[in-house]
N, C-alpha and C. Protein backbone atom coordinates (compact mmCIF):
# COMPACT_ATOMS: atom_id res chain seq x y z
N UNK A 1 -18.21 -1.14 10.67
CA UNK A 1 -17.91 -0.55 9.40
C UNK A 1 -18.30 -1.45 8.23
N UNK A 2 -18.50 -2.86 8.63
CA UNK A 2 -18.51 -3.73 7.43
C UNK A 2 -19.56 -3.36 6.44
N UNK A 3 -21.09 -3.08 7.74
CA UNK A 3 -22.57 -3.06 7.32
C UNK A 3 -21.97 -1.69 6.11
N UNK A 4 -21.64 -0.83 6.95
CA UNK A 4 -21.62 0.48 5.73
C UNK A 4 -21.38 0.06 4.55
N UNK A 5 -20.13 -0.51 4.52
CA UNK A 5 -19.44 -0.99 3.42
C UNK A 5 -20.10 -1.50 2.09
N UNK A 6 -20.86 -2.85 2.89
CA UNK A 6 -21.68 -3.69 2.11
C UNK A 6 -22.67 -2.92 1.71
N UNK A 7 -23.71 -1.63 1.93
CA UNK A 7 -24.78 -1.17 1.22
C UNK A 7 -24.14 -0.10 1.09
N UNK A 8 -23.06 0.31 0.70
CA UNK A 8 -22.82 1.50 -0.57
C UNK A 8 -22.44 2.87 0.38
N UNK A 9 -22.29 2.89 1.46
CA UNK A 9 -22.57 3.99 2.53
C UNK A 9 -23.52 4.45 3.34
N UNK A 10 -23.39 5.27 3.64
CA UNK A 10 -24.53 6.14 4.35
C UNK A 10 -25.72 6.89 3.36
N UNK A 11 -25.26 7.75 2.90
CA UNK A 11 -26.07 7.96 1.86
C UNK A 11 -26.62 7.41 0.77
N UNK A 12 -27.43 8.23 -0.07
CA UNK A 12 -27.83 7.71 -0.92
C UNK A 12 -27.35 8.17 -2.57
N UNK A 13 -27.11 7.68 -3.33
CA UNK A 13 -26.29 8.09 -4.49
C UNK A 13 -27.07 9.17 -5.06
N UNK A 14 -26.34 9.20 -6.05
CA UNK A 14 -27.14 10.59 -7.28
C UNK A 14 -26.43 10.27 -8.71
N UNK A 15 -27.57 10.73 -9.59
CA UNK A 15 -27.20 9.63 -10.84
C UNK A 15 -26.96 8.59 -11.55
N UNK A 16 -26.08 7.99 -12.47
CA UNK A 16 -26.42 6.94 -12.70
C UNK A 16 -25.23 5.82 -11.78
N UNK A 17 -25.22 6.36 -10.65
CA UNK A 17 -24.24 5.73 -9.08
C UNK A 17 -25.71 4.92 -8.58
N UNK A 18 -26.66 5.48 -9.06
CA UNK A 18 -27.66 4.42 -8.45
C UNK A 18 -27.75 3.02 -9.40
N UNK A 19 -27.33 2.63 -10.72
CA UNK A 19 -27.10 1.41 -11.34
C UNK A 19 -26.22 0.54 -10.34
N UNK A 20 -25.15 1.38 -9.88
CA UNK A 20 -23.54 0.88 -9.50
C UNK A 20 -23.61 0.34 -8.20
N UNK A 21 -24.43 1.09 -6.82
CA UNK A 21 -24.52 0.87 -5.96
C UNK A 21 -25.68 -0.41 -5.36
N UNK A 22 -25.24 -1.24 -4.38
CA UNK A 22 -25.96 -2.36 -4.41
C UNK A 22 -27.25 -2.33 -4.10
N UNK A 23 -27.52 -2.51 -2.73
CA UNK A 23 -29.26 -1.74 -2.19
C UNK A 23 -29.91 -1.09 -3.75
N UNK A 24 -29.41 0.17 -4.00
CA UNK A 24 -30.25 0.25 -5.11
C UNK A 24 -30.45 -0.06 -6.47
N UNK A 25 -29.50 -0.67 -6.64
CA UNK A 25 -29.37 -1.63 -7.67
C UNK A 25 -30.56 -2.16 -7.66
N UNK A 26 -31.27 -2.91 -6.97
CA UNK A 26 -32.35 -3.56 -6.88
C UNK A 26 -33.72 -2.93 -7.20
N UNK A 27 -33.66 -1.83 -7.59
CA UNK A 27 -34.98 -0.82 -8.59
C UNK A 27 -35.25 -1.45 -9.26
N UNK A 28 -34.47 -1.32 -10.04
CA UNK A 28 -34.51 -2.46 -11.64
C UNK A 28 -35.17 -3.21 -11.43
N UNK A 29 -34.86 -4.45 -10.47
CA UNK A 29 -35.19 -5.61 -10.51
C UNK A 29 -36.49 -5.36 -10.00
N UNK A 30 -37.17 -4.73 -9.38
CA UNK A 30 -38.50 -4.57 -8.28
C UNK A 30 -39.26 -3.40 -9.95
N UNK A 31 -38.60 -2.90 -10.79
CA UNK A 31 -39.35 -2.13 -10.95
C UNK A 31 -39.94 -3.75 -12.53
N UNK A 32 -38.99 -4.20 -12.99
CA UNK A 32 -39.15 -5.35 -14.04
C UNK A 32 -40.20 -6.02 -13.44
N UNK A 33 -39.82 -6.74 -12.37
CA UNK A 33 -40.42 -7.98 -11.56
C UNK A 33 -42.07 -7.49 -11.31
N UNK A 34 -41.76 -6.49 -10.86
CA UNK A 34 -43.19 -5.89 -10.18
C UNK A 34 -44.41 -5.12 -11.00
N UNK A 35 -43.75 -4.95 -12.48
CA UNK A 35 -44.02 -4.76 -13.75
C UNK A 35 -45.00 -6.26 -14.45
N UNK A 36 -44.11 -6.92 -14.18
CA UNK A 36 -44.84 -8.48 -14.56
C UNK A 36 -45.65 -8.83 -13.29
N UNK A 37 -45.79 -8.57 -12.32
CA UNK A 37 -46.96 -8.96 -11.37
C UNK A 37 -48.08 -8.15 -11.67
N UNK A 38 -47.95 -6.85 -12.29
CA UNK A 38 -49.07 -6.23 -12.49
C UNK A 38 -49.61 -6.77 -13.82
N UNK A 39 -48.75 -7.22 -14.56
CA UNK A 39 -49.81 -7.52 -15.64
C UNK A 39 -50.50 -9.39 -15.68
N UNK A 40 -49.51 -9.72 -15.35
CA UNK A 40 -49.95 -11.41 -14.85
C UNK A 40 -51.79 -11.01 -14.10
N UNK A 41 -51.38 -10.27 -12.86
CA UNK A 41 -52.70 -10.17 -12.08
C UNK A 41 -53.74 -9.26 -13.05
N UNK A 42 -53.38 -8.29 -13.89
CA UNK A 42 -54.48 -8.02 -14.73
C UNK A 42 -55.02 -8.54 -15.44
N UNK A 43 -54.27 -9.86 -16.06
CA UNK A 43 -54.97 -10.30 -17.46
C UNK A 43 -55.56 -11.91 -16.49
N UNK A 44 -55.29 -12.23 -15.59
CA UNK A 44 -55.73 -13.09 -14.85
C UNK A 44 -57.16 -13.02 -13.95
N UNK A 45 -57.35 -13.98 -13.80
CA UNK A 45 -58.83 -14.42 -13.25
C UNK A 45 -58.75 -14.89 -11.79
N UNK A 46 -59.08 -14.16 -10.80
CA UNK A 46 -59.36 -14.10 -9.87
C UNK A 46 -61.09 -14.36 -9.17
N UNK A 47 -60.87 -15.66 -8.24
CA UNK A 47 -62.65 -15.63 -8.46
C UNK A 47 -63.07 -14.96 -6.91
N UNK A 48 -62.04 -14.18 -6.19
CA UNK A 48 -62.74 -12.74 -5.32
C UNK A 48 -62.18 -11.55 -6.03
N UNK A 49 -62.89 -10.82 -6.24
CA UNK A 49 -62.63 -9.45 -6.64
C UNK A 49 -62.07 -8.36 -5.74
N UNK A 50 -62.37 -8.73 -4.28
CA UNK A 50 -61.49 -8.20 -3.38
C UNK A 50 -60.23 -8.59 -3.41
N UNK A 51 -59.68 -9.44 -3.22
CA UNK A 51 -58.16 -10.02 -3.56
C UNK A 51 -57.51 -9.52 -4.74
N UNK A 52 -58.06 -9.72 -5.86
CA UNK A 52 -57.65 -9.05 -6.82
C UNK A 52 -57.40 -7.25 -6.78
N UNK A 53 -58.16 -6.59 -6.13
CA UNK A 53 -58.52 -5.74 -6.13
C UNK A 53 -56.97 -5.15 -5.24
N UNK A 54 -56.85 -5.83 -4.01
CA UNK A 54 -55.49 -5.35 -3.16
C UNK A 54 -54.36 -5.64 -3.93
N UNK A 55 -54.08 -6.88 -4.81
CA UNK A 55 -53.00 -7.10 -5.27
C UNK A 55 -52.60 -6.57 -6.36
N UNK A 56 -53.62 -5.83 -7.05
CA UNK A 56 -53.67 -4.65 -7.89
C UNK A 56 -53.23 -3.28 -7.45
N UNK A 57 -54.01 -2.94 -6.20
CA UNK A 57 -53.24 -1.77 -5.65
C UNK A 57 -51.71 -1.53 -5.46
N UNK A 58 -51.64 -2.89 -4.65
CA UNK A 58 -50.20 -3.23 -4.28
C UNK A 58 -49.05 -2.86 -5.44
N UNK A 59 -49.21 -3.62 -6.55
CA UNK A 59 -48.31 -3.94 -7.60
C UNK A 59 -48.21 -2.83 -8.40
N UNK A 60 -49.50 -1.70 -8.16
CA UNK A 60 -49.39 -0.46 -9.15
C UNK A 60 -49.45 0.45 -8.40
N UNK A 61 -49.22 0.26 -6.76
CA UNK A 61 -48.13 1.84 -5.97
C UNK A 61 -47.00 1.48 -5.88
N UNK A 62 -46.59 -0.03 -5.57
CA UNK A 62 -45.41 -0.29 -5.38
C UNK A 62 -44.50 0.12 -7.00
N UNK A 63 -45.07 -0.12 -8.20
CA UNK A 63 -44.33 0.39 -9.14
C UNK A 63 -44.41 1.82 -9.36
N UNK A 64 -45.77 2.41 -8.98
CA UNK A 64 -45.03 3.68 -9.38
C UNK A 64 -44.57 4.74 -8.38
N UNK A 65 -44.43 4.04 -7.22
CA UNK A 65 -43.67 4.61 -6.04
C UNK A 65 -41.68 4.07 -6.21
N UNK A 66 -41.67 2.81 -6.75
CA UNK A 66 -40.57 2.71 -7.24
C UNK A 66 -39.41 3.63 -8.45
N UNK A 67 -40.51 3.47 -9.03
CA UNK A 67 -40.28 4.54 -10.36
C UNK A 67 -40.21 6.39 -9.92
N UNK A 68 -40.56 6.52 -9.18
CA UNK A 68 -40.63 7.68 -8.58
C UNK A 68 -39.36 7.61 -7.94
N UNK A 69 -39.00 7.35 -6.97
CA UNK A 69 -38.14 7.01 -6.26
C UNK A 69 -36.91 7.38 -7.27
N UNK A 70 -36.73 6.05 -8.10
CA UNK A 70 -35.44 6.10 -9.08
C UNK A 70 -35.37 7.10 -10.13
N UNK A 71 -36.37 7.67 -10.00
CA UNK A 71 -36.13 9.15 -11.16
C UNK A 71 -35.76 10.22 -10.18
N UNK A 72 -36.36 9.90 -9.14
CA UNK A 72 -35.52 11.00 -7.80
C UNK A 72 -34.49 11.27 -7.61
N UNK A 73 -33.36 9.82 -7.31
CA UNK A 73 -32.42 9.53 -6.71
C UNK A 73 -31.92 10.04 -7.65
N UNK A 74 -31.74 9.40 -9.60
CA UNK A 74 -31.03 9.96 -10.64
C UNK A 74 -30.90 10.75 -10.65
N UNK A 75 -32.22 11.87 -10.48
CA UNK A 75 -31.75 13.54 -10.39
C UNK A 75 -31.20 14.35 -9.32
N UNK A 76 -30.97 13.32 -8.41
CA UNK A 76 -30.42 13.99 -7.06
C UNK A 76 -31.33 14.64 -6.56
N UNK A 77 -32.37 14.30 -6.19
CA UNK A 77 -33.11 15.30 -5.99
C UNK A 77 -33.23 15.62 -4.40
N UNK A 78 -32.49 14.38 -3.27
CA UNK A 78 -32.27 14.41 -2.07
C UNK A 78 -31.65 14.91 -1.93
N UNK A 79 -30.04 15.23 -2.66
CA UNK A 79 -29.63 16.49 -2.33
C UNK A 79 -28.54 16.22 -0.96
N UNK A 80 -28.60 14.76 -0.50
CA UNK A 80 -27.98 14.31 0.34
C UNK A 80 -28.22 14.24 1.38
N UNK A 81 -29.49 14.46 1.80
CA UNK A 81 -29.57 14.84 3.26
C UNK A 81 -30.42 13.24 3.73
N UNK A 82 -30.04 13.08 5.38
CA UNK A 82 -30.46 12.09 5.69
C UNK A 82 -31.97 11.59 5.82
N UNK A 83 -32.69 12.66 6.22
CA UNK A 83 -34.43 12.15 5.57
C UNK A 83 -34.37 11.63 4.59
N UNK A 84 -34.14 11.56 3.97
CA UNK A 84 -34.20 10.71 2.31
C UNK A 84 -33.87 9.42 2.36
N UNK A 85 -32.75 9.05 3.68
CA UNK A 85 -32.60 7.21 4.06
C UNK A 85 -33.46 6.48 4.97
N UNK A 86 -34.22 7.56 5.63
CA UNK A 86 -35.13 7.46 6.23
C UNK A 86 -36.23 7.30 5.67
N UNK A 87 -36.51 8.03 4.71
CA UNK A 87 -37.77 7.91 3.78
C UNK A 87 -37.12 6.22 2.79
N UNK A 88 -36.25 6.01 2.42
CA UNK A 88 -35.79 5.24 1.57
C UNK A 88 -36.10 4.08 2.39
N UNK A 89 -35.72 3.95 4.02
CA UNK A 89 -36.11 2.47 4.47
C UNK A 89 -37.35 2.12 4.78
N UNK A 90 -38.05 3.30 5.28
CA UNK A 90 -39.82 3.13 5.79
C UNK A 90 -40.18 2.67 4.28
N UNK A 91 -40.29 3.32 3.05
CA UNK A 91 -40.31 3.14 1.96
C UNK A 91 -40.79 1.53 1.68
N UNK A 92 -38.92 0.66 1.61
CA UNK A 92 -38.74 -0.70 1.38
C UNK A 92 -39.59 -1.82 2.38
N UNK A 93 -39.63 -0.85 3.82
CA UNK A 93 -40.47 -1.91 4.72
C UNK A 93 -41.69 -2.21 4.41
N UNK A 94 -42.17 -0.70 4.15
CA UNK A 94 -44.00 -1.10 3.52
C UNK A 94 -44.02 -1.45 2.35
N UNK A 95 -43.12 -1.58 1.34
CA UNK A 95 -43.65 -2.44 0.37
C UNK A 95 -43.40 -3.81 0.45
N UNK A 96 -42.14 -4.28 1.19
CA UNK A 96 -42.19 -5.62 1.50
C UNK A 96 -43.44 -6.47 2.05
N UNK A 97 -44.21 -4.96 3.15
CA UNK A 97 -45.18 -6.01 3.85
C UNK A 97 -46.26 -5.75 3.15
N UNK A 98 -46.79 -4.72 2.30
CA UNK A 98 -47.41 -4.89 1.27
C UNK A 98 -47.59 -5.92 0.18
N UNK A 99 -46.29 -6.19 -0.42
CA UNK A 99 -45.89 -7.37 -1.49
C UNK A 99 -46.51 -8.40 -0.54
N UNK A 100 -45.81 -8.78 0.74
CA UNK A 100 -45.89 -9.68 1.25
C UNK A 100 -47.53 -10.26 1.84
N UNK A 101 -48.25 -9.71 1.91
CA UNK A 101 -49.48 -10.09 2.22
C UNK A 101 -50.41 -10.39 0.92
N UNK A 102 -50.10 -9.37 -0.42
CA UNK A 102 -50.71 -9.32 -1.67
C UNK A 102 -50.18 -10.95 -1.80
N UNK A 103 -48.95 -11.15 -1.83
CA UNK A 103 -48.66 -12.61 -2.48
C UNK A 103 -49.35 -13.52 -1.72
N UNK A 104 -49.27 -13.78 -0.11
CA UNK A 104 -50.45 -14.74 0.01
C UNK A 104 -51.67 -14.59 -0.36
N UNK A 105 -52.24 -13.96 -0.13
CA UNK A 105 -53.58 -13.18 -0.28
C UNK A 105 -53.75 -14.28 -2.16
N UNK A 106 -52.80 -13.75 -3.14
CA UNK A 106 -52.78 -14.34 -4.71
C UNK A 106 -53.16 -15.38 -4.38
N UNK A 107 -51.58 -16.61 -3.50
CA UNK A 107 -51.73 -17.84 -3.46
C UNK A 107 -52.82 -18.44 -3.25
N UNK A 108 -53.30 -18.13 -2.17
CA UNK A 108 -54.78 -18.46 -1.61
C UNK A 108 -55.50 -18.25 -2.52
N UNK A 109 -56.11 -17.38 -2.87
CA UNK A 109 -56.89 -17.54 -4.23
C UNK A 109 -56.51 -18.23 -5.57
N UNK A 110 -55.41 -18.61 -5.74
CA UNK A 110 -54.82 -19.75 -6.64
C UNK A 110 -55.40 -21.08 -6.16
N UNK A 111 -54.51 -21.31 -5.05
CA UNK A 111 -54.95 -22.40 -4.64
C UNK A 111 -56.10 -23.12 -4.63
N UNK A 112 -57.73 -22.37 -4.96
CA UNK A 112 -58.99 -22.27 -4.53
C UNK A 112 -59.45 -22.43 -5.83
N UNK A 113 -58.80 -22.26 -6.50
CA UNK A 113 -59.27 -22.24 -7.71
C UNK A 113 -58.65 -23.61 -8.97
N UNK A 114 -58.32 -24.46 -7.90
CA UNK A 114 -57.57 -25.69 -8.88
C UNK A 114 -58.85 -26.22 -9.87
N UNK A 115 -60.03 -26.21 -8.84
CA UNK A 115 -61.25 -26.76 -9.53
C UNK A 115 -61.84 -26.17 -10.57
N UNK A 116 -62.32 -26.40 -11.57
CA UNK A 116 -63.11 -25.16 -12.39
C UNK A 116 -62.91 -24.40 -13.02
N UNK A 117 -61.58 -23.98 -13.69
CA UNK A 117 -60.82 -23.21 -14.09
C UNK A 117 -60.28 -23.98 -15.49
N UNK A 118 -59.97 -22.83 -16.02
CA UNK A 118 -59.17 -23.40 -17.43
C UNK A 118 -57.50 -23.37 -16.79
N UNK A 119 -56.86 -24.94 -17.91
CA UNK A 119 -55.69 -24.79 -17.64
C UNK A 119 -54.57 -23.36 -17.63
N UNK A 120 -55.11 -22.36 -18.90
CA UNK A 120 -54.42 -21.17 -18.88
C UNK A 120 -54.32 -20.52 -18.10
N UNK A 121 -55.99 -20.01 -17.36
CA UNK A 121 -56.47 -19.48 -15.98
C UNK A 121 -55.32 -19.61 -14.59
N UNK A 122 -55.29 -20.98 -14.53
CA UNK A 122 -54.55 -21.63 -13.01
C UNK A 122 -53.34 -21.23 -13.62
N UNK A 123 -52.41 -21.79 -14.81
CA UNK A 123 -51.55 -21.44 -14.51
C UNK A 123 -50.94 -19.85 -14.86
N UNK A 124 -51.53 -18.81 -15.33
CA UNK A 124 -51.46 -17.43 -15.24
C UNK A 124 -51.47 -17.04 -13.72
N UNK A 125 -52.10 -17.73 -12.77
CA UNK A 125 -52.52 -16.96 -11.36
C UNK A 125 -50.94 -17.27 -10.81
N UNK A 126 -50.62 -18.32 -11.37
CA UNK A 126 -49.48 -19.58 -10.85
C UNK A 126 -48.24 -18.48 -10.70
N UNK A 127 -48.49 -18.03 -11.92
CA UNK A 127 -46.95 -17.24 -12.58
C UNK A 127 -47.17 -15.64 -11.68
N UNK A 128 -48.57 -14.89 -11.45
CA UNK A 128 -48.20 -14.63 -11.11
C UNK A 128 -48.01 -14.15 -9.36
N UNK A 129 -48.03 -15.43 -8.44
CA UNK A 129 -48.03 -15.95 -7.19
C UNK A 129 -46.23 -15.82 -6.97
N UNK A 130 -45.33 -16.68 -8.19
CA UNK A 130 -44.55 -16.88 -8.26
C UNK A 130 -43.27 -15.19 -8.68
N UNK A 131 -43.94 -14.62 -9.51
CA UNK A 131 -43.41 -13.76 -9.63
C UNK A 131 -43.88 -12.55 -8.26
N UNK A 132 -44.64 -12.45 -7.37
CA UNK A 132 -45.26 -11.45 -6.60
C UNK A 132 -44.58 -12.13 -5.53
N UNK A 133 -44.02 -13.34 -5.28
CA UNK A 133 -43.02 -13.72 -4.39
C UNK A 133 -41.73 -13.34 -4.68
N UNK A 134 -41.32 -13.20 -5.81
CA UNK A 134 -39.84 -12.85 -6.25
C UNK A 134 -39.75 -11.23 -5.68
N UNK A 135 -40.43 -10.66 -6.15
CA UNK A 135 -41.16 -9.19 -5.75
C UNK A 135 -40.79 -9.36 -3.98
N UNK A 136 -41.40 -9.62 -3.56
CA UNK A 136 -41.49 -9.88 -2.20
C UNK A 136 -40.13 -9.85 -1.56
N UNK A 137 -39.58 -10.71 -2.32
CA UNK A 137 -37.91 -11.36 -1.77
C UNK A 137 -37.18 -10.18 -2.04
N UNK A 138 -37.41 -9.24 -3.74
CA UNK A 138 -36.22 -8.22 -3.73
C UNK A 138 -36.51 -7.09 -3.09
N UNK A 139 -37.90 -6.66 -2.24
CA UNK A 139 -38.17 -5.28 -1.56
C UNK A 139 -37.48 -6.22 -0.19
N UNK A 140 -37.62 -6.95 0.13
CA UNK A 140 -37.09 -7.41 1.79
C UNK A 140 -35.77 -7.36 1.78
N UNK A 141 -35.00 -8.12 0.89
CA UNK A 141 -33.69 -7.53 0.73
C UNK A 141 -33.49 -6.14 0.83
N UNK A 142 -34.02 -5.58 -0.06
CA UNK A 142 -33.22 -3.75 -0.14
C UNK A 142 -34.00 -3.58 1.30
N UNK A 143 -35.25 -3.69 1.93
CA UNK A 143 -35.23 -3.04 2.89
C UNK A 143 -34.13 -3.42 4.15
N UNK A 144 -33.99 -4.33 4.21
CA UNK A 144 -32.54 -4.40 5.14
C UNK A 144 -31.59 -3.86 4.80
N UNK A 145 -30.97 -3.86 3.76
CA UNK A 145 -29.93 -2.93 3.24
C UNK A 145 -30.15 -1.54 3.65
N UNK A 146 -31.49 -1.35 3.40
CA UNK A 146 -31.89 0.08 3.40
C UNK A 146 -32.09 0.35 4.99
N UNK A 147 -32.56 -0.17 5.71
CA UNK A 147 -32.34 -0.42 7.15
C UNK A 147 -30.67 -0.18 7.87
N UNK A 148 -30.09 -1.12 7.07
CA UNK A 148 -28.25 -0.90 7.89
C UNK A 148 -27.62 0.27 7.03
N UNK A 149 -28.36 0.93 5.89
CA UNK A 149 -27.58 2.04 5.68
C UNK A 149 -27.96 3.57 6.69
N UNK A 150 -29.59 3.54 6.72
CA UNK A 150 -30.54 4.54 7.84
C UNK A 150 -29.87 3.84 9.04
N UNK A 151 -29.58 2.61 9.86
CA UNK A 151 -28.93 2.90 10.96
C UNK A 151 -27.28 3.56 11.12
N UNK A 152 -26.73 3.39 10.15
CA UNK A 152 -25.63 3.99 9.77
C UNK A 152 -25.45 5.49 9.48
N UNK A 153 -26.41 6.00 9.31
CA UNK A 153 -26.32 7.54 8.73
C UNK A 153 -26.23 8.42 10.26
């Protein structure tokens, strides 16, 4: 009973119960965070264009699959039914491992680039390596949450 406890129930809220409740509480933070990875990596210099190119994808489905999501939940639009925690944890897993490969994928190309680069350059990629890890950390969280609430339902 504890797991239930700790992520808010079984279900998934409706309205503004999604601020209140924990697991999704964490929109916000993924939709802010992941907001600033997209623009760090846009206005930044990447010297493969493929890399850039995934961590771009990444950062602008993961936000507007986020954003989708939380205009959903507000309007109730699940309606309560359990596909929707199901959809909610597959959801958190692929963007974690999404985030999670985009951010090395950044680093590595940071890293590669100490040489030759303007100081602004390196450290823009820096910030956003650092922020696309923060990203990383708050979809892995909710997806476990989101995991022990779908095994719970």
């Amino acid at each position: 009973m504890a797991p239930a406890a700790a992520s808010g129930g079984s279900t998934l809220p409706s309205g503004f119960a999604v601020f209140t409740s924990f697991p999704d509480l964490l929109f916000i933070f993924e939709f802010v965070f992941g907001g600033l990875v997209w623009i760090l990596v846009a206005s930044s210099l990447v010297p493969i264009p493929l890399i850039q190119g995934w961590v771009m994808f990444v950062s602008v489905f993961c936000f507007l699959a986020t954003t989708t999501l939380l205009v959903l939940y507000i309007i109730g639009a699940h309606g309560g039914e359990t596909s929707w925690v199901t959809l909610d944890a597959a959801y958190h897993c692929l963007a974690a491992l999404f985030y999670l490969s985009a951010s090395v994928l950044e680093a590595l190309a940071t890293i590669g680039m100490q040489e030759g680069y303007t100081y602004k350059q390196y450290h823009e990629n820096i910030s956003a390596v650092v922020f696309s890890y923060v990203v990383t950390l708050l979809y892995v969280v909710h997806a476990v949450f989101s995991l022990i609430r779908w095994k719970s339902s």
